[in-house]
Protein backbone atom coordinates (compact mmCIF):
# COMPACT_ATOMS: atom_id res chain seq x y z
CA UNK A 1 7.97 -10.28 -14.24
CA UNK A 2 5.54 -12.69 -12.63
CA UNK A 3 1.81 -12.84 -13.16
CA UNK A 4 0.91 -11.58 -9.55
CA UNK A 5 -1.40 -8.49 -9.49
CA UNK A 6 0.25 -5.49 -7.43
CA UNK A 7 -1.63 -2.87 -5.98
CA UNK A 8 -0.17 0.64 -4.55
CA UNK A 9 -2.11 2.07 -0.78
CA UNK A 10 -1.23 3.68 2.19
CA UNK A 11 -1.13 1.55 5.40
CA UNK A 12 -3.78 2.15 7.84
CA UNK A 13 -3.57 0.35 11.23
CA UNK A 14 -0.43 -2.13 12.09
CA UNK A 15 -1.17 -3.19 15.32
CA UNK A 16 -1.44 -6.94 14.83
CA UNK A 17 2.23 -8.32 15.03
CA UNK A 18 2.88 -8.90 11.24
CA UNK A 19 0.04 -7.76 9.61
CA UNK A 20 -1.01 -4.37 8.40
CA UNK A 21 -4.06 -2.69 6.90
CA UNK A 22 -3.57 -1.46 3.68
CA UNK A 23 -6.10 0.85 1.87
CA UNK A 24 -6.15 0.81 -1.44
CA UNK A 25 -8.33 3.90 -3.45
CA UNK A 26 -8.88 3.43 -6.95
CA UNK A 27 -11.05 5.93 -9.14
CA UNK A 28 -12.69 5.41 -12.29
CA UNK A 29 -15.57 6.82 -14.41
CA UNK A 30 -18.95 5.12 -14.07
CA UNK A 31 -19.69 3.49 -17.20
CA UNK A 32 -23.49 4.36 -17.86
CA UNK A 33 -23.29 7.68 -16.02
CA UNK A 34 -20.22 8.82 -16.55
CA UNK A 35 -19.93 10.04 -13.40
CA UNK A 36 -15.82 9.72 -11.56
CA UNK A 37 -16.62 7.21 -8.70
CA UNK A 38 -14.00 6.63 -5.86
CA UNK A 39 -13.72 3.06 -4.27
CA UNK A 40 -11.75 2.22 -1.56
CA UNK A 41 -10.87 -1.27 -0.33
CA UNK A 42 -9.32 -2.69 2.99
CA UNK A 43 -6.67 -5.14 2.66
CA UNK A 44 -4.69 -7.56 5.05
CA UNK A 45 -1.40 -7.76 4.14
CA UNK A 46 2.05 -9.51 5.92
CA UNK A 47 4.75 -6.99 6.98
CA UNK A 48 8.15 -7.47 7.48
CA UNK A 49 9.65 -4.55 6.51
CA UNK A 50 8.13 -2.64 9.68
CA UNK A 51 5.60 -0.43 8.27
CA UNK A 52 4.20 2.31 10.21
CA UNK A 53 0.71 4.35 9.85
CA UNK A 54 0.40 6.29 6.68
CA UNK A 55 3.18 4.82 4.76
CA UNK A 56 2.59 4.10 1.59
CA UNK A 57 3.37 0.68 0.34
CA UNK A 58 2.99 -1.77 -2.83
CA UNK A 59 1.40 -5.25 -1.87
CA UNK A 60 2.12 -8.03 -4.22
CA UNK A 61 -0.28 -11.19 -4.24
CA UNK A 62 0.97 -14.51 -2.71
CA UNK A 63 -0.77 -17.95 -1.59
CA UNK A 64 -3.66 -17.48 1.27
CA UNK A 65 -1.01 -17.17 4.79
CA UNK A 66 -4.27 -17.09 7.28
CA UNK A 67 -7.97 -16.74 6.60
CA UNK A 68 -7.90 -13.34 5.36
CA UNK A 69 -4.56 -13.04 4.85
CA UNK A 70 -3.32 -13.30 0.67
CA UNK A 71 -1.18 -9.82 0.27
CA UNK A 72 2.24 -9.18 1.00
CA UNK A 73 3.92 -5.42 1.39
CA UNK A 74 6.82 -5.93 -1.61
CA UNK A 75 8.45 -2.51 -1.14
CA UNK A 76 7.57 0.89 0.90
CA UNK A 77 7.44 3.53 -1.23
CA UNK A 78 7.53 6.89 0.91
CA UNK A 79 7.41 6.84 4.65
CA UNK A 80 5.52 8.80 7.03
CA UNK A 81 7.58 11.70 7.88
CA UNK A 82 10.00 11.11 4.88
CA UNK A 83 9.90 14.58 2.87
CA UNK A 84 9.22 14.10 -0.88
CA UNK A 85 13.29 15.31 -1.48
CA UNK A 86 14.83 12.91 1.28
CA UNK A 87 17.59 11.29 -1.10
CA UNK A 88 18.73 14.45 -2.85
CA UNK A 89 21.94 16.21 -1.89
CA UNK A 90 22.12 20.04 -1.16
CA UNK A 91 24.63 22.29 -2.21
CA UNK A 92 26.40 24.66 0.37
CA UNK A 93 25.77 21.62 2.92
């Protein structure tokens, strides 16, 4: 695999045409006070796979496309209204 960092978020706005939000929380214990701290951070990222509002996505790094632009959405990892068992077959069906 490639050196490019990838990051895992749920998308929160796509309403520019290619481009969605992705938000990306990461938590972590504070070194000196040990306290858990939660961060979250905003990235734009290029979409086209169609992503919708509160998928959750993996963005891969990639050369800068526009000003703020350097993430792309690799792979969608659970849509919206996807249940968590959507691929599994049911017996008596």
């Amino acid at each position: 695999m490639n050196s490019r960092r990838r990051l895992t978020g749920v998308v929160t706005s796509d309403k520019m045409m290619k481009t969605v939000i992705v938000e990306v929380t990461s938590t972590f214990r504070h070194p000196l006070y040990k306290k858990v701290v939660h961060s979250k951070k905003r990235y734009k990222a290029h979409d086209e796979l169609g992503c919708s509002v509160g998928d959750k996505v993996e963005i891969v790094e990639s050369r800068p496309l526009s000003k703020e632009k350097r993430w792309v959405v690799q792979s969608i990892i659970r849509r919206t209204g996807e249940p968590a068992d959507a691929g599994k077959i049911v017996e008596g069906e």
